[in-house]
Protein backbone atom coordinates (compact mmCIF):
# COMPACT_ATOMS: atom_id res chain seq x y z
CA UNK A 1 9.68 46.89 -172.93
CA UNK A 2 8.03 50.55 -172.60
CA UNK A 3 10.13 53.88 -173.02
CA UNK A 4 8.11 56.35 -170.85
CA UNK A 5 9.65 59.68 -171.08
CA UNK A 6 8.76 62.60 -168.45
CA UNK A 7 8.62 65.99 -168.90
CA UNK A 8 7.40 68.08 -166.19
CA UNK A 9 8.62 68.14 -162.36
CA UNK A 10 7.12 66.67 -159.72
CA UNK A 11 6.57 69.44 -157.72
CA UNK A 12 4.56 70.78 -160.65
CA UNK A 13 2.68 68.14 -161.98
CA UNK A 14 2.04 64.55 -160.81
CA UNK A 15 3.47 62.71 -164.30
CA UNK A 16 6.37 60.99 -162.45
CA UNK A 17 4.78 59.31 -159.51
CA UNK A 18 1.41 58.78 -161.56
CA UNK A 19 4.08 56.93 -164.23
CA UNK A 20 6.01 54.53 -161.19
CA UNK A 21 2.38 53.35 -160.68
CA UNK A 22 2.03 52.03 -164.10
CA UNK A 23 5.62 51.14 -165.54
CA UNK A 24 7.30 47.77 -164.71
CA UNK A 25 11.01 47.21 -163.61
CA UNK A 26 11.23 45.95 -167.14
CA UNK A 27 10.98 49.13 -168.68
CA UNK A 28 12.92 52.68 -169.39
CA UNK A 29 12.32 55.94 -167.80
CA UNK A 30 13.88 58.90 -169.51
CA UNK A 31 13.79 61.82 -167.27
CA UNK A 32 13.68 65.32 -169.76
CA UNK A 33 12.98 68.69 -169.68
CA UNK A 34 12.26 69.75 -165.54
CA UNK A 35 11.64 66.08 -164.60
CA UNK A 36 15.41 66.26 -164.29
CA UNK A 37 15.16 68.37 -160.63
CA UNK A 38 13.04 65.05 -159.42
CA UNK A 39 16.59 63.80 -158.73
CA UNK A 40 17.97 66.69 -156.75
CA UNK A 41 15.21 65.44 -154.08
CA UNK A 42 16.15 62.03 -151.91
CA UNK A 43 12.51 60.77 -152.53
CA UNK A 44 12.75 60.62 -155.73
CA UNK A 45 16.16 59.48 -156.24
CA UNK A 46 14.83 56.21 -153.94
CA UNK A 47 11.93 55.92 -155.52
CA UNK A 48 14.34 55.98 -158.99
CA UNK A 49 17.09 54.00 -157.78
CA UNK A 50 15.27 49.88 -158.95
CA UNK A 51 14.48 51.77 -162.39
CA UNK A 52 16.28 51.87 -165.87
CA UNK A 53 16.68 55.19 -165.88
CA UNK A 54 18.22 58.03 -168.43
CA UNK A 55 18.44 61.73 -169.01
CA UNK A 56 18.95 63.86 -171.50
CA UNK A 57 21.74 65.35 -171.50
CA UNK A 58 20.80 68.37 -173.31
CA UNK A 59 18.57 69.20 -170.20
CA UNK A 60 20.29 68.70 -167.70
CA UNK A 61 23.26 70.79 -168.80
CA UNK A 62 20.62 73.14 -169.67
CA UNK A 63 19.64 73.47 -165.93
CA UNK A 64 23.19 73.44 -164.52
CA UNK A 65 22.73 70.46 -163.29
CA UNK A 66 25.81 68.33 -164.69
CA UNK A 67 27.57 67.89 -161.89
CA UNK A 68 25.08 66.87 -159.65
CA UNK A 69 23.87 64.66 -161.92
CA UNK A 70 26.70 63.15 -163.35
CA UNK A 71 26.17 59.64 -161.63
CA UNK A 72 23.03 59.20 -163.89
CA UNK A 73 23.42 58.08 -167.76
CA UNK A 74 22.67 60.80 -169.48
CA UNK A 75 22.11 60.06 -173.00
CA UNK A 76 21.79 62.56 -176.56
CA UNK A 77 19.28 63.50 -178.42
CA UNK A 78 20.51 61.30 -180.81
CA UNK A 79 20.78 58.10 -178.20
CA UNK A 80 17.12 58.63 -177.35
CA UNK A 81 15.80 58.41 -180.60
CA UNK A 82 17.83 55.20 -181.00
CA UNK A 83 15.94 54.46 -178.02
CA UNK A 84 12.48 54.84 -179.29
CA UNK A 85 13.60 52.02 -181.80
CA UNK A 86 14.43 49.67 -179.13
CA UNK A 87 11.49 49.79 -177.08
CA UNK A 88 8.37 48.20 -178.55
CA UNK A 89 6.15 51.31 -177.25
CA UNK A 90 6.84 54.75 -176.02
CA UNK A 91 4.56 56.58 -173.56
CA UNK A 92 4.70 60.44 -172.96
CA UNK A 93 3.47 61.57 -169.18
């Protein structure tokens, strides 16, 4: 199992969708920084929904975006470090 953590929206950088190409149902997307908006946009939250998915929570309460986000696990800083443990590899897009 592969934690790939995203960084960077998709409007501004093609990270997320390049990342769906490669990861497996299998593994763990973790959604930081402005990759968070990618949900605020129907594609996205489709092309999310079959995926183990978190966020940080730091970032999204960052961006106002708690309550629009709140049917997501969000996870702390703390949680995804515990998460780079569990996975055998993590990959940075």
């Amino acid at each position: 199992m592969i934690l790939h953590t995203i960084q960077d929206s998709p409007t501004q950088d093609a990270a997320l969708s390049c990342c769906l190409r490669y990861c497996s149902l299998e593994d763990t997307l973790l959604l930081t920084g402005d990759s968070v908006y990618a949900l605020l946009h129907p594609y996205w939250q489709e092309q999310l929904l079959p995926r183990n998915l978190l966020l940080l929570e730091t970032d999204v309460s960052a961006r106002g975006l708690t309550h629009f986000l709140r049917q997501y696990k969000q996870i702390s800083l703390a949680e995804f470090v515990k998460q780079t443990m569990l996975h055998s590899k993590v990959i940075s897009w």
